[in-house]
C-alpha atoms as a PDB file:
ATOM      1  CA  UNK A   1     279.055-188.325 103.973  1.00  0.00           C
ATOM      2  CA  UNK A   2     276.183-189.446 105.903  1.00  0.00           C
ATOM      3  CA  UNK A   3     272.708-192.063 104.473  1.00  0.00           C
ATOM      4  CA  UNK A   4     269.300-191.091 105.120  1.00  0.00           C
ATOM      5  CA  UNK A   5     266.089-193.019 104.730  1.00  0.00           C
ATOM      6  CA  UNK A   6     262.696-192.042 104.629  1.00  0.00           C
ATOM      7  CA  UNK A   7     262.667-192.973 108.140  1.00  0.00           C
ATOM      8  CA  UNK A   8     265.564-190.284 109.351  1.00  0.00           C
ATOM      9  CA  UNK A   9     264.597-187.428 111.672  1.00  0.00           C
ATOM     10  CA  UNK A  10     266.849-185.044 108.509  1.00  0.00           C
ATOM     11  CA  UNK A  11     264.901-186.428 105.613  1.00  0.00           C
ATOM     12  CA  UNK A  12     262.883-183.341 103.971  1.00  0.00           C
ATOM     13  CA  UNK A  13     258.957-183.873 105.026  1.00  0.00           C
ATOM     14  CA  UNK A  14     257.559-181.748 101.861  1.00  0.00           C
ATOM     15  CA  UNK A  15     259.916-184.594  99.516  1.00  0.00           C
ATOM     16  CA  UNK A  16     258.189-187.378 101.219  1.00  0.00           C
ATOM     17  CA  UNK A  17     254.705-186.027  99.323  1.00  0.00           C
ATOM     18  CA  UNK A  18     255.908-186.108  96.018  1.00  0.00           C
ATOM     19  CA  UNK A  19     255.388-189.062  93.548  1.00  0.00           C
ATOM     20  CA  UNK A  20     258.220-191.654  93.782  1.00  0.00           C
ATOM     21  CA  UNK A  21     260.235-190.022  96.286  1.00  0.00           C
ATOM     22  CA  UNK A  22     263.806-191.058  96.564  1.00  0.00           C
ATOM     23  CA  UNK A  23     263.793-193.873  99.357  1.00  0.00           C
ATOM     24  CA  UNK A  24     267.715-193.296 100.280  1.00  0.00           C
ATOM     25  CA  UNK A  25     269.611-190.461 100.164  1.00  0.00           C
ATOM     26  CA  UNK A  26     273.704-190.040 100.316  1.00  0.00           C
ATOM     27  CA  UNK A  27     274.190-186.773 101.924  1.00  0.00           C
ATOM     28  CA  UNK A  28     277.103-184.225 102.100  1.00  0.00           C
ATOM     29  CA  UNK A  29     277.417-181.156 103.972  1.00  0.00           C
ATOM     30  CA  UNK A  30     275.199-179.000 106.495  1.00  0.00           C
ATOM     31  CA  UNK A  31     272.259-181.710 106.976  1.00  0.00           C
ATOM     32  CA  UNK A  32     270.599-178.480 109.374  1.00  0.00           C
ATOM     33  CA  UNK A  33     269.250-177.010 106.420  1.00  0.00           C
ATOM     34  CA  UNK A  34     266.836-179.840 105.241  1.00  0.00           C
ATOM     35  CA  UNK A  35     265.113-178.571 107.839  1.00  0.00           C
ATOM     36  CA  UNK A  36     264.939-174.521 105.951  1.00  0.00           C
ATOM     37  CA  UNK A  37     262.444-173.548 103.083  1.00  0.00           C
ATOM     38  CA  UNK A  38     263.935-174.181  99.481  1.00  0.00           C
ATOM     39  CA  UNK A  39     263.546-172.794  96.279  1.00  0.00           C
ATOM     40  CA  UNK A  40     264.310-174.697  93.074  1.00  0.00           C
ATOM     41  CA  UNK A  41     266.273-172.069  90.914  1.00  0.00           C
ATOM     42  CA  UNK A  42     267.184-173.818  87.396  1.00  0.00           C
ATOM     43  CA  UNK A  43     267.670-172.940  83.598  1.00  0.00           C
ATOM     44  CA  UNK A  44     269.611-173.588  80.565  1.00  0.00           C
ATOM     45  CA  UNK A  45     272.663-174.874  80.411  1.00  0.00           C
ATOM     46  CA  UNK A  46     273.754-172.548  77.730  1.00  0.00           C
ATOM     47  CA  UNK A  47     272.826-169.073  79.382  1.00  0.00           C
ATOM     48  CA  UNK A  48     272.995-166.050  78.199  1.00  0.00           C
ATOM     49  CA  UNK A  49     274.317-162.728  79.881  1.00  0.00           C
ATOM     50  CA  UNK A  50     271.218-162.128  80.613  1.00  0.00           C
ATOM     51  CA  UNK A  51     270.342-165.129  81.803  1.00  0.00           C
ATOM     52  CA  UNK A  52     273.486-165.224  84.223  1.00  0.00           C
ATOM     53  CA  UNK A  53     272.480-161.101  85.506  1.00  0.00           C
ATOM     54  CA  UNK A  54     269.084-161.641  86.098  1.00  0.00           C
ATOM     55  CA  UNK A  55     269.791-165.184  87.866  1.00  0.00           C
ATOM     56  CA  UNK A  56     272.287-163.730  90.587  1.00  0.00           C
ATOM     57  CA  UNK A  57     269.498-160.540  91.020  1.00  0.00           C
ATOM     58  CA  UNK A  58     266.735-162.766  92.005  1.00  0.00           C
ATOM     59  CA  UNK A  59     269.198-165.268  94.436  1.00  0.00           C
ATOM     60  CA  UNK A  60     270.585-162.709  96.214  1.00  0.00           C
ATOM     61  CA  UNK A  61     266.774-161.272  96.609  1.00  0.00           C
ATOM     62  CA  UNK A  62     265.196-164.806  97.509  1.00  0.00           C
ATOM     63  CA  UNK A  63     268.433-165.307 100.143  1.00  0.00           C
ATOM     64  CA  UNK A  64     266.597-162.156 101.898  1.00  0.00           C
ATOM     65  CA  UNK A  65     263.630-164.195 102.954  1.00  0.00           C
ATOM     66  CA  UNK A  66     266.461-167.033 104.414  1.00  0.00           C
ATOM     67  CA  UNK A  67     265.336-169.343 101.604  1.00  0.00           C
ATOM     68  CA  UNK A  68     267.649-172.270 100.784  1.00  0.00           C
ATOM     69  CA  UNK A  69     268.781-172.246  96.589  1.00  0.00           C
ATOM     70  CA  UNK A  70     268.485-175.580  95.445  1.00  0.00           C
ATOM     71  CA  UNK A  71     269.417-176.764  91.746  1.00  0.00           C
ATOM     72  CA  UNK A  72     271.374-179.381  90.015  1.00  0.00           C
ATOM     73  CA  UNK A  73     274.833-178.340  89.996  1.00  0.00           C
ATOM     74  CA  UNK A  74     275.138-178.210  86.186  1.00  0.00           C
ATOM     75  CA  UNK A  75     276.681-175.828  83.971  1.00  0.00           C
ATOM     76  CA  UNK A  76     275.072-172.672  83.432  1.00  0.00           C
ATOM     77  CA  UNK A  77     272.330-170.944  85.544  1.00  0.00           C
ATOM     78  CA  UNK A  78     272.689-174.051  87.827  1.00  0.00           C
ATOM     79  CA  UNK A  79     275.713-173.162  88.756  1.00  0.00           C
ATOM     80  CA  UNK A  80     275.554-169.694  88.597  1.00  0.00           C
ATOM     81  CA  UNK A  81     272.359-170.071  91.134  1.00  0.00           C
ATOM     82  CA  UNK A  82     274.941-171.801  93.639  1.00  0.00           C
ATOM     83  CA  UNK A  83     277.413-169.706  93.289  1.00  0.00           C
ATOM     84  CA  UNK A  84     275.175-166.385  93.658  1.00  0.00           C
ATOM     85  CA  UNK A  85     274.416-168.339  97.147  1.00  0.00           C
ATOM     86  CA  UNK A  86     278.070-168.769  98.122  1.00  0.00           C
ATOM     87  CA  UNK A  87     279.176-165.800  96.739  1.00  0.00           C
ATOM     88  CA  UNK A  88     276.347-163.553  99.476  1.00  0.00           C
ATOM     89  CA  UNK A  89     276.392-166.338 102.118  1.00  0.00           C
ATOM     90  CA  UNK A  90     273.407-168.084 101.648  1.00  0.00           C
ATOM     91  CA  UNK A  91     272.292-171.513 101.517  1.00  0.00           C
ATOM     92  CA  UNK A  92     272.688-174.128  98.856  1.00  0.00           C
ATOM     93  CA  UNK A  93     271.439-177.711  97.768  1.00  0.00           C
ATOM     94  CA  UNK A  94     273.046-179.277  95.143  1.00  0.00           C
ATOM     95  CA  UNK A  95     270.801-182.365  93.853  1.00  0.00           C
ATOM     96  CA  UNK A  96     273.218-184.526  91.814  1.00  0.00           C
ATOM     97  CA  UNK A  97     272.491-187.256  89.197  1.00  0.00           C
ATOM     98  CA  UNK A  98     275.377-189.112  90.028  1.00  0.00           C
ATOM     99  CA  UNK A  99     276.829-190.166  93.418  1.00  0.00           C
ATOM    100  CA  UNK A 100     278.400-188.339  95.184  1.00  0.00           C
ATOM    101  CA  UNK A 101     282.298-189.655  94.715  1.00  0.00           C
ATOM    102  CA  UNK A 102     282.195-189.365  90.631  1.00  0.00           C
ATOM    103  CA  UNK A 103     280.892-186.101  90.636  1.00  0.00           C
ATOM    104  CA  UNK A 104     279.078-185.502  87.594  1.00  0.00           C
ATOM    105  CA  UNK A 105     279.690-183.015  85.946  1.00  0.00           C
ATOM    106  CA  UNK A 106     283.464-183.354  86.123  1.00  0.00           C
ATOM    107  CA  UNK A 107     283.754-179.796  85.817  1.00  0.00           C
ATOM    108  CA  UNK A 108     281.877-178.770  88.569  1.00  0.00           C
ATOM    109  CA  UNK A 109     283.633-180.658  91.113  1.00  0.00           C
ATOM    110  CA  UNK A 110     285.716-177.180  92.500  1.00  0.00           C
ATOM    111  CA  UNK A 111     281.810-176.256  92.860  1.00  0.00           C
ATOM    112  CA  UNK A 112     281.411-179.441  94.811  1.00  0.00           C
ATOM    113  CA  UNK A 113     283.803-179.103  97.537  1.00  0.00           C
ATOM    114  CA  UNK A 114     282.931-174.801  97.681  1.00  0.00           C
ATOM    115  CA  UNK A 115     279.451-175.679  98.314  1.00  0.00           C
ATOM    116  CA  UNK A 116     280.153-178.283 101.060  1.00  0.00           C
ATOM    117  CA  UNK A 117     283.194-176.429 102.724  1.00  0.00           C
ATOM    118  CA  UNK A 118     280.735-173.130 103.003  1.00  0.00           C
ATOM    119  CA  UNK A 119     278.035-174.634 104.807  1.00  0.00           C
ATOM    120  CA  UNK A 120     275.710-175.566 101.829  1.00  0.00           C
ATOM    121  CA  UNK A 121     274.723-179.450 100.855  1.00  0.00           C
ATOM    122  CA  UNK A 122     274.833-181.969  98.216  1.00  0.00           C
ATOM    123  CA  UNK A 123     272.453-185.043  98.115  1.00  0.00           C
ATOM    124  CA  UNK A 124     272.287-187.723  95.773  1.00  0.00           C
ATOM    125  CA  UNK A 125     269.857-190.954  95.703  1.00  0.00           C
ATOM    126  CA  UNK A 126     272.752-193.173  94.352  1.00  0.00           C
ATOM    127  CA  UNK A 127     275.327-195.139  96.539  1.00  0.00           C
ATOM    128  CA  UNK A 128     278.839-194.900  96.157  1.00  0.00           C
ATOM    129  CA  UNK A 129     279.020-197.477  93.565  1.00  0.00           C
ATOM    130  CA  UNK A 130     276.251-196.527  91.544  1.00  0.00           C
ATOM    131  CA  UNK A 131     277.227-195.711  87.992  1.00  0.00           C
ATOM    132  CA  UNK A 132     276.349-192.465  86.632  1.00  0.00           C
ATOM    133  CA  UNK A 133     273.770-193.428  82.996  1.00  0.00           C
ATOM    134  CA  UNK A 134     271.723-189.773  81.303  1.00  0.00           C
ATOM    135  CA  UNK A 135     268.530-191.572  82.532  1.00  0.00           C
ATOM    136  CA  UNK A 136     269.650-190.091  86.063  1.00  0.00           C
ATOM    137  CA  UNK A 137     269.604-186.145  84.668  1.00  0.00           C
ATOM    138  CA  UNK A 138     265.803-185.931  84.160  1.00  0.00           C
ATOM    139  CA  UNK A 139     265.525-188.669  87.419  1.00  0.00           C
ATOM    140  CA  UNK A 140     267.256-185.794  89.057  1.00  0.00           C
ATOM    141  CA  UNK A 141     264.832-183.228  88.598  1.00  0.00           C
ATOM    142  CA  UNK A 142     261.815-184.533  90.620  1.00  0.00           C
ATOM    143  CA  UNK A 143     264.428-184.092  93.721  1.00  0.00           C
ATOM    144  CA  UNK A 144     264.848-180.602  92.689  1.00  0.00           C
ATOM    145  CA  UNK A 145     261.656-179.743  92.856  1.00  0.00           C
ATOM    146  CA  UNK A 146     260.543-181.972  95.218  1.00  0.00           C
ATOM    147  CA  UNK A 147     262.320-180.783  98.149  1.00  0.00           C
ATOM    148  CA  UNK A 148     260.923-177.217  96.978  1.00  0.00           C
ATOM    149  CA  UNK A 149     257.992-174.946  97.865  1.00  0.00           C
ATOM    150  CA  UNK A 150     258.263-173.795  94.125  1.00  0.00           C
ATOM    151  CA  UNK A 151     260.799-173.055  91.515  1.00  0.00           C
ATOM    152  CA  UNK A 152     261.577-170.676  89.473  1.00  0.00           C
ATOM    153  CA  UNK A 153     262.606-170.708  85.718  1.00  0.00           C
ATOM    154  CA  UNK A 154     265.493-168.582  84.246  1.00  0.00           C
ATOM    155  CA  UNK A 155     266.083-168.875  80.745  1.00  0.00           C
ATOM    156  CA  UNK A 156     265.260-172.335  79.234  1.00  0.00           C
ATOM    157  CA  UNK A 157     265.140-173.962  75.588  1.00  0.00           C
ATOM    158  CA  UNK A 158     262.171-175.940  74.117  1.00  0.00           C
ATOM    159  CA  UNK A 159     261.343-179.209  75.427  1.00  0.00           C
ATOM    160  CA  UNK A 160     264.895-178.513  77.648  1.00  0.00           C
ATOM    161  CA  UNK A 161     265.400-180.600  81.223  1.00  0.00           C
ATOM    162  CA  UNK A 162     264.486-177.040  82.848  1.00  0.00           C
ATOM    163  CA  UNK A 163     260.935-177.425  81.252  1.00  0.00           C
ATOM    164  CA  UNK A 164     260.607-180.938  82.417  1.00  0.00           C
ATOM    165  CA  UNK A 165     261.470-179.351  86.190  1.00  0.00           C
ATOM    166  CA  UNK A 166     259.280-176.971  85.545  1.00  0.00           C
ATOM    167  CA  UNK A 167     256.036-180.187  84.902  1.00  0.00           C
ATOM    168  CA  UNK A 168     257.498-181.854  87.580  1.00  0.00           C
ATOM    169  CA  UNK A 169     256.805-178.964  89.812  1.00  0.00           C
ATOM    170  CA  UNK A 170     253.511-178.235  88.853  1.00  0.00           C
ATOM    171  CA  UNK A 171     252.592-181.969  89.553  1.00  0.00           C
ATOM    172  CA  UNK A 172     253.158-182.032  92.505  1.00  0.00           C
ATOM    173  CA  UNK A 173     250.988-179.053  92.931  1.00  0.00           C
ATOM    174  CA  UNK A 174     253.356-176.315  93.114  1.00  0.00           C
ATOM    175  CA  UNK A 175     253.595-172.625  91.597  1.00  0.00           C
ATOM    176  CA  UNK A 176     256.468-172.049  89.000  1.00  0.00           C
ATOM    177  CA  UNK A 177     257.756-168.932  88.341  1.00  0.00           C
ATOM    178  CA  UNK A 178     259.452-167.489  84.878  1.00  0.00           C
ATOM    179  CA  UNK A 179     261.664-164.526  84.328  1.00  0.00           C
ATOM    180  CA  UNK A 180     260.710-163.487  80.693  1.00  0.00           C
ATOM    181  CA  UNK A 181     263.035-163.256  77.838  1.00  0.00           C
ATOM    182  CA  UNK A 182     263.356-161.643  74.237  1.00  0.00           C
ATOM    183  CA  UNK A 183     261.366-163.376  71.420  1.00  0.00           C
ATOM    184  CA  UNK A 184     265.300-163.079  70.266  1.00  0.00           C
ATOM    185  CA  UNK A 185     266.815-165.373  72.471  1.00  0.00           C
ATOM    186  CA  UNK A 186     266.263-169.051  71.508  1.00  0.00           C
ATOM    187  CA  UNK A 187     267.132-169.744  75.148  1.00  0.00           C
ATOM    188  CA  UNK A 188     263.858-167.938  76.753  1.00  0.00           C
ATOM    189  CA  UNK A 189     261.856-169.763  74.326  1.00  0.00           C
ATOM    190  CA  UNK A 190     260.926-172.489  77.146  1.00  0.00           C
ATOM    191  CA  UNK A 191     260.489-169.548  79.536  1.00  0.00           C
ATOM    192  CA  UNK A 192     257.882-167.779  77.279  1.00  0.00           C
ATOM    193  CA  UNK A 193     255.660-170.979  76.470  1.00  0.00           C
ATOM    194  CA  UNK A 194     255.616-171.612  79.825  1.00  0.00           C
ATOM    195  CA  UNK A 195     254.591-168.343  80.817  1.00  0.00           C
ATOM    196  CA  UNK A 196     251.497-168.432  77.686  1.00  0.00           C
ATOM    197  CA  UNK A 197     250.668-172.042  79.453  1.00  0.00           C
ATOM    198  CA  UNK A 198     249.487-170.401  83.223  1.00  0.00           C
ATOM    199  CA  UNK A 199     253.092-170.492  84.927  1.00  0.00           C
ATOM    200  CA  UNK A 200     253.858-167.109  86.952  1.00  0.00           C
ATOM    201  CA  UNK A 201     255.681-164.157  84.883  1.00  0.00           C
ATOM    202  CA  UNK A 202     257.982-162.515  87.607  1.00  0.00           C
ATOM    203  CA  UNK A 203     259.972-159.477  87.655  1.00  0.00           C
ATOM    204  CA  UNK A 204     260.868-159.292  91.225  1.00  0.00           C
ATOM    205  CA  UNK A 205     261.375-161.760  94.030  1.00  0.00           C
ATOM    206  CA  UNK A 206     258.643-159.850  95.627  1.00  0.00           C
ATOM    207  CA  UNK A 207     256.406-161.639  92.524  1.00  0.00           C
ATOM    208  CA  UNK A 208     257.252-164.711  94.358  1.00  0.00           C
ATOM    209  CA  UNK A 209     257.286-164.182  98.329  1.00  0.00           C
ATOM    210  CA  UNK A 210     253.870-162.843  98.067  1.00  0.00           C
ATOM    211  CA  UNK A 211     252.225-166.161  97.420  1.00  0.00           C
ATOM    212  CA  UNK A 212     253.714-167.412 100.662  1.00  0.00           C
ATOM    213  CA  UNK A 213     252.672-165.771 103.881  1.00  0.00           C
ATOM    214  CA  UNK A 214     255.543-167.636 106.180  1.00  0.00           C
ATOM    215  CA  UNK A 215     257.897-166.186 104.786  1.00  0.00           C
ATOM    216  CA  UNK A 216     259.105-162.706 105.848  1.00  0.00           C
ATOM    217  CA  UNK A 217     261.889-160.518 105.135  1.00  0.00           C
ATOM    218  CA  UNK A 218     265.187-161.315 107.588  1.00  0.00           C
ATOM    219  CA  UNK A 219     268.307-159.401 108.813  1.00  0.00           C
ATOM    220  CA  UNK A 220     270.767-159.795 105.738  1.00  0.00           C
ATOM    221  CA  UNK A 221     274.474-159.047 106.481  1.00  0.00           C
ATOM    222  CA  UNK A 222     275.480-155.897 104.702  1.00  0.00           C
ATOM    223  CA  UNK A 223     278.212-156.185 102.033  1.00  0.00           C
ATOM    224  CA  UNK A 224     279.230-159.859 102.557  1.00  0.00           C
ATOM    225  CA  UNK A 225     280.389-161.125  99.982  1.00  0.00           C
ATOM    226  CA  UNK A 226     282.387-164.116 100.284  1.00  0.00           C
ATOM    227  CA  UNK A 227     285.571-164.952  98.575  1.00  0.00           C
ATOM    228  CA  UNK A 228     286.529-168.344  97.849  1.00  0.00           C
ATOM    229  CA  UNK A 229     290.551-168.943  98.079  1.00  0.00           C
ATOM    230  CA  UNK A 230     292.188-168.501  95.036  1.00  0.00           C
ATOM    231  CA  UNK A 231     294.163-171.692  94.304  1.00  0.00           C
ATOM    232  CA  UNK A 232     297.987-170.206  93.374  1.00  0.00           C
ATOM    233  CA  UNK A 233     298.344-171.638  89.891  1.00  0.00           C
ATOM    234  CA  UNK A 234     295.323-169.220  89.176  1.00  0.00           C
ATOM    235  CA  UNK A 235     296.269-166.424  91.166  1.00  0.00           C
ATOM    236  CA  UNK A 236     298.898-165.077  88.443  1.00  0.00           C
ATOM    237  CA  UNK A 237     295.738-164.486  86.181  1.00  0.00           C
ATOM    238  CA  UNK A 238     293.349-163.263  89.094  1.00  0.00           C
ATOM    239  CA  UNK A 239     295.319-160.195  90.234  1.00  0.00           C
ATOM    240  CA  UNK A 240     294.771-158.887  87.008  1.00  0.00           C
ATOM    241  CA  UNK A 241     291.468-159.296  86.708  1.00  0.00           C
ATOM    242  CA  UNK A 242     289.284-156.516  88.493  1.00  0.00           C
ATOM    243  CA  UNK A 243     285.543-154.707  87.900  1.00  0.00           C
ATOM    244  CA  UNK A 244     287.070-153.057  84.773  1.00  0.00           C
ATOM    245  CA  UNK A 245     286.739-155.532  82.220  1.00  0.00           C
ATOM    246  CA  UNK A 246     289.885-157.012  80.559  1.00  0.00           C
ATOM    247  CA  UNK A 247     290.817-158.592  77.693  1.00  0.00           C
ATOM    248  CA  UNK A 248     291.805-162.252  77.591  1.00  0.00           C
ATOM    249  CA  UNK A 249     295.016-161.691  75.485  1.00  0.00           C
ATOM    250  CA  UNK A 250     296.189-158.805  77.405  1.00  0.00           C
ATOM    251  CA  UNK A 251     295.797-160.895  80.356  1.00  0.00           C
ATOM    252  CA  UNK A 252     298.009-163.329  78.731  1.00  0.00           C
ATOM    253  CA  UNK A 253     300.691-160.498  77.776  1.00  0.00           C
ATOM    254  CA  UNK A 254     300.665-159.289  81.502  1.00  0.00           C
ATOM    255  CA  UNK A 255     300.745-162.462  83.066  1.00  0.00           C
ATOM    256  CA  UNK A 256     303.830-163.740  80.326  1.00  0.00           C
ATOM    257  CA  UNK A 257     301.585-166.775  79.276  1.00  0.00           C
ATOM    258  CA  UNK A 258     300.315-168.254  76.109  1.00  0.00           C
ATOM    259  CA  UNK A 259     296.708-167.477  75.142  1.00  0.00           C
ATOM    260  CA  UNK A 260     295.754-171.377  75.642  1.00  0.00           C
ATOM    261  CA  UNK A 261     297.970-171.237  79.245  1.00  0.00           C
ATOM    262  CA  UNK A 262     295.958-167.699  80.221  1.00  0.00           C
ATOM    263  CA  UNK A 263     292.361-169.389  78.561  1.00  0.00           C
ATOM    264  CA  UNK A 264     293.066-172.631  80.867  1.00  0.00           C
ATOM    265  CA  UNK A 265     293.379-170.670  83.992  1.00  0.00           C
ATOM    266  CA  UNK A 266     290.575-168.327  82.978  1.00  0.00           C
ATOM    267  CA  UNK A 267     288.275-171.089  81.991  1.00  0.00           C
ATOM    268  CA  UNK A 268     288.779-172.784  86.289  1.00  0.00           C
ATOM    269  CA  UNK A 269     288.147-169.185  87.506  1.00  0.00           C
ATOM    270  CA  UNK A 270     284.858-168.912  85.823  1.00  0.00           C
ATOM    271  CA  UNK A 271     283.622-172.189  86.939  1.00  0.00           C
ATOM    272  CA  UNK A 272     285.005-171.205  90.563  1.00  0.00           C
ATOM    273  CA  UNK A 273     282.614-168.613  90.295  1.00  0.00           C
ATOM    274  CA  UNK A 274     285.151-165.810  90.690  1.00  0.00           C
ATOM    275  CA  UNK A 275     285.417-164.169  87.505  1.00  0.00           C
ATOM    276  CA  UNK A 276     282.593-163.843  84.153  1.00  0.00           C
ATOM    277  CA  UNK A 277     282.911-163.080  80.544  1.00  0.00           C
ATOM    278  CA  UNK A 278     281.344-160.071  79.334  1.00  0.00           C
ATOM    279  CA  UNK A 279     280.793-159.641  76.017  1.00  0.00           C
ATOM    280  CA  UNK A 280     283.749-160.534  73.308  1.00  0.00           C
ATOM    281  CA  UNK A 281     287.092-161.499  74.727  1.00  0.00           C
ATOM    282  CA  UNK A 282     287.074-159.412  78.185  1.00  0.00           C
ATOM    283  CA  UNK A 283     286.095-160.944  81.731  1.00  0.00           C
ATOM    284  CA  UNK A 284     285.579-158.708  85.389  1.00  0.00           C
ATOM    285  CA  UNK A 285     285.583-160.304  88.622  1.00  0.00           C
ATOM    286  CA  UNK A 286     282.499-161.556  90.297  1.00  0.00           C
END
């Protein structure tokens, strides 16, 4: 864990413009790539399918173009933005509303320690003995988008903490981008007013790298793909997970568990990022 002030050689230059910029920062990681052009990628915490698909499309794209992902570690496209990173070996920033010893959320602290062990970052503006209060979560945000040349919008609710991102970007001056969603889906309803109100409609990354002219397509590694360790108390329920999807109880049947004992294991998989539900009871590997 290292401190930063305004004052450090590592602090971000383009956060330093923004209105109340964090004057400390608690840092965790790769401090090289405060130094690399970020993109804010953020949405609802309760994403849909397509929310989760269409997130991982455009992060693998923006990765292309050696852009660093930066969101709020939450649940939901948050995290499925980081782990899209990991997962291709790209970048990552993790802003956190809490410091960085109680992770918050709880849940997300296996995201934590993948994000710093694989070269990515988390910051925080709170000291070690800070306590965590929900003021923090929309606090957060300016961060986010502060340390970004833009962000971009992937399924959000209305009057969510992804739309208040999203007016925190554009205050500071900045171009938001929005994947659109059905008139269906309660949680593109942010994403289409937001859209109506002047913010970017996008249906490729190439929507967004054209409104930047330093930034130019880079040699990718083909097929990486990078696989996290599989902890062994999980592994029982991994090996029998695989690109065909599979349901949850026959999972449990194979691997002699209970449902509860098989939905446990499944449940630290999914927030590992190796594995996703797909429709009903099955799940496929990531």
């Amino acid at each position: 864990m290292q401190f930063l002030t305004m004052n450090s050689e590592l602090y971000p230059e383009i956060l330093k413009n923004i209105k109340r910029p964090p004057k400390k920062l608690w840092v965790d990681g790769d401090t090289s790539i405060l130094k690399k052009n970020c993109i804010a990628v953020v949405g609802s915490r309760h994403c849909t399918e397509y929310g989760e698909k269409w997130c991982e499309k455009f992060v693998k794209g923006l990765m292309e173009y050696d852009l660093v992902i930066v969101s709020g570690m939450a649940i939901g496209i948050d995290s499925v933005a980081h782990n899209t990173a990991l997962k291709y070996g790209g970048k990552t920033i993790a802003v956190l509303p809490s410091n960085l010893k109680d992770v918050y959320p709880s849940e997300n602290k296996r995201l934590y320690n993948n994000i710093k062990n694989r070269g990515g970052l988390i910051i925080s503006e709170y000291s070690p003995d800070d306590i965590f209060e929900k003021k923090n979560l929309l606090k957060r945000n300016r961060i986010v988008s502060g340390m970004s040349i833009c962000t971009l919008v992937i399924e959000a609710a209305f009057r969510s903490g992804t739309s208040v991102t999203a007016k925190m970007t554009s205050h500071q001056g900045k171009k938001v981008f929005c994947v659109p969603g059905s008139l269906d889906n309660s949680k593109s309803l942010g994403t289409n007013i937001m859209i109506k109100k002047g913010a970017n409609l996008v249906t490729s990354v190439k929507d967004i790298v054209s409104h930047y002219d330093f930034l130019t397509k880079c040699e990718v590694k083909k097929n990486v793909c990078v696989d996290m360790e599989v902890e062994e108390e999980y592994a029982d329920v991994y090996k029998l997970i695989s690109d065909a999807p599979i349901d949850i109880n026959l999972i449990a049947r194979m691997a002699k568990l209970n449902v509860s004992e098989a939905i446990t294991k499944i449940t630290m998989l999914e927030i590992d990022g190796k594995i996703k539900r797909v429709g009903g009871n099955k799940v496929v590997r990531l």
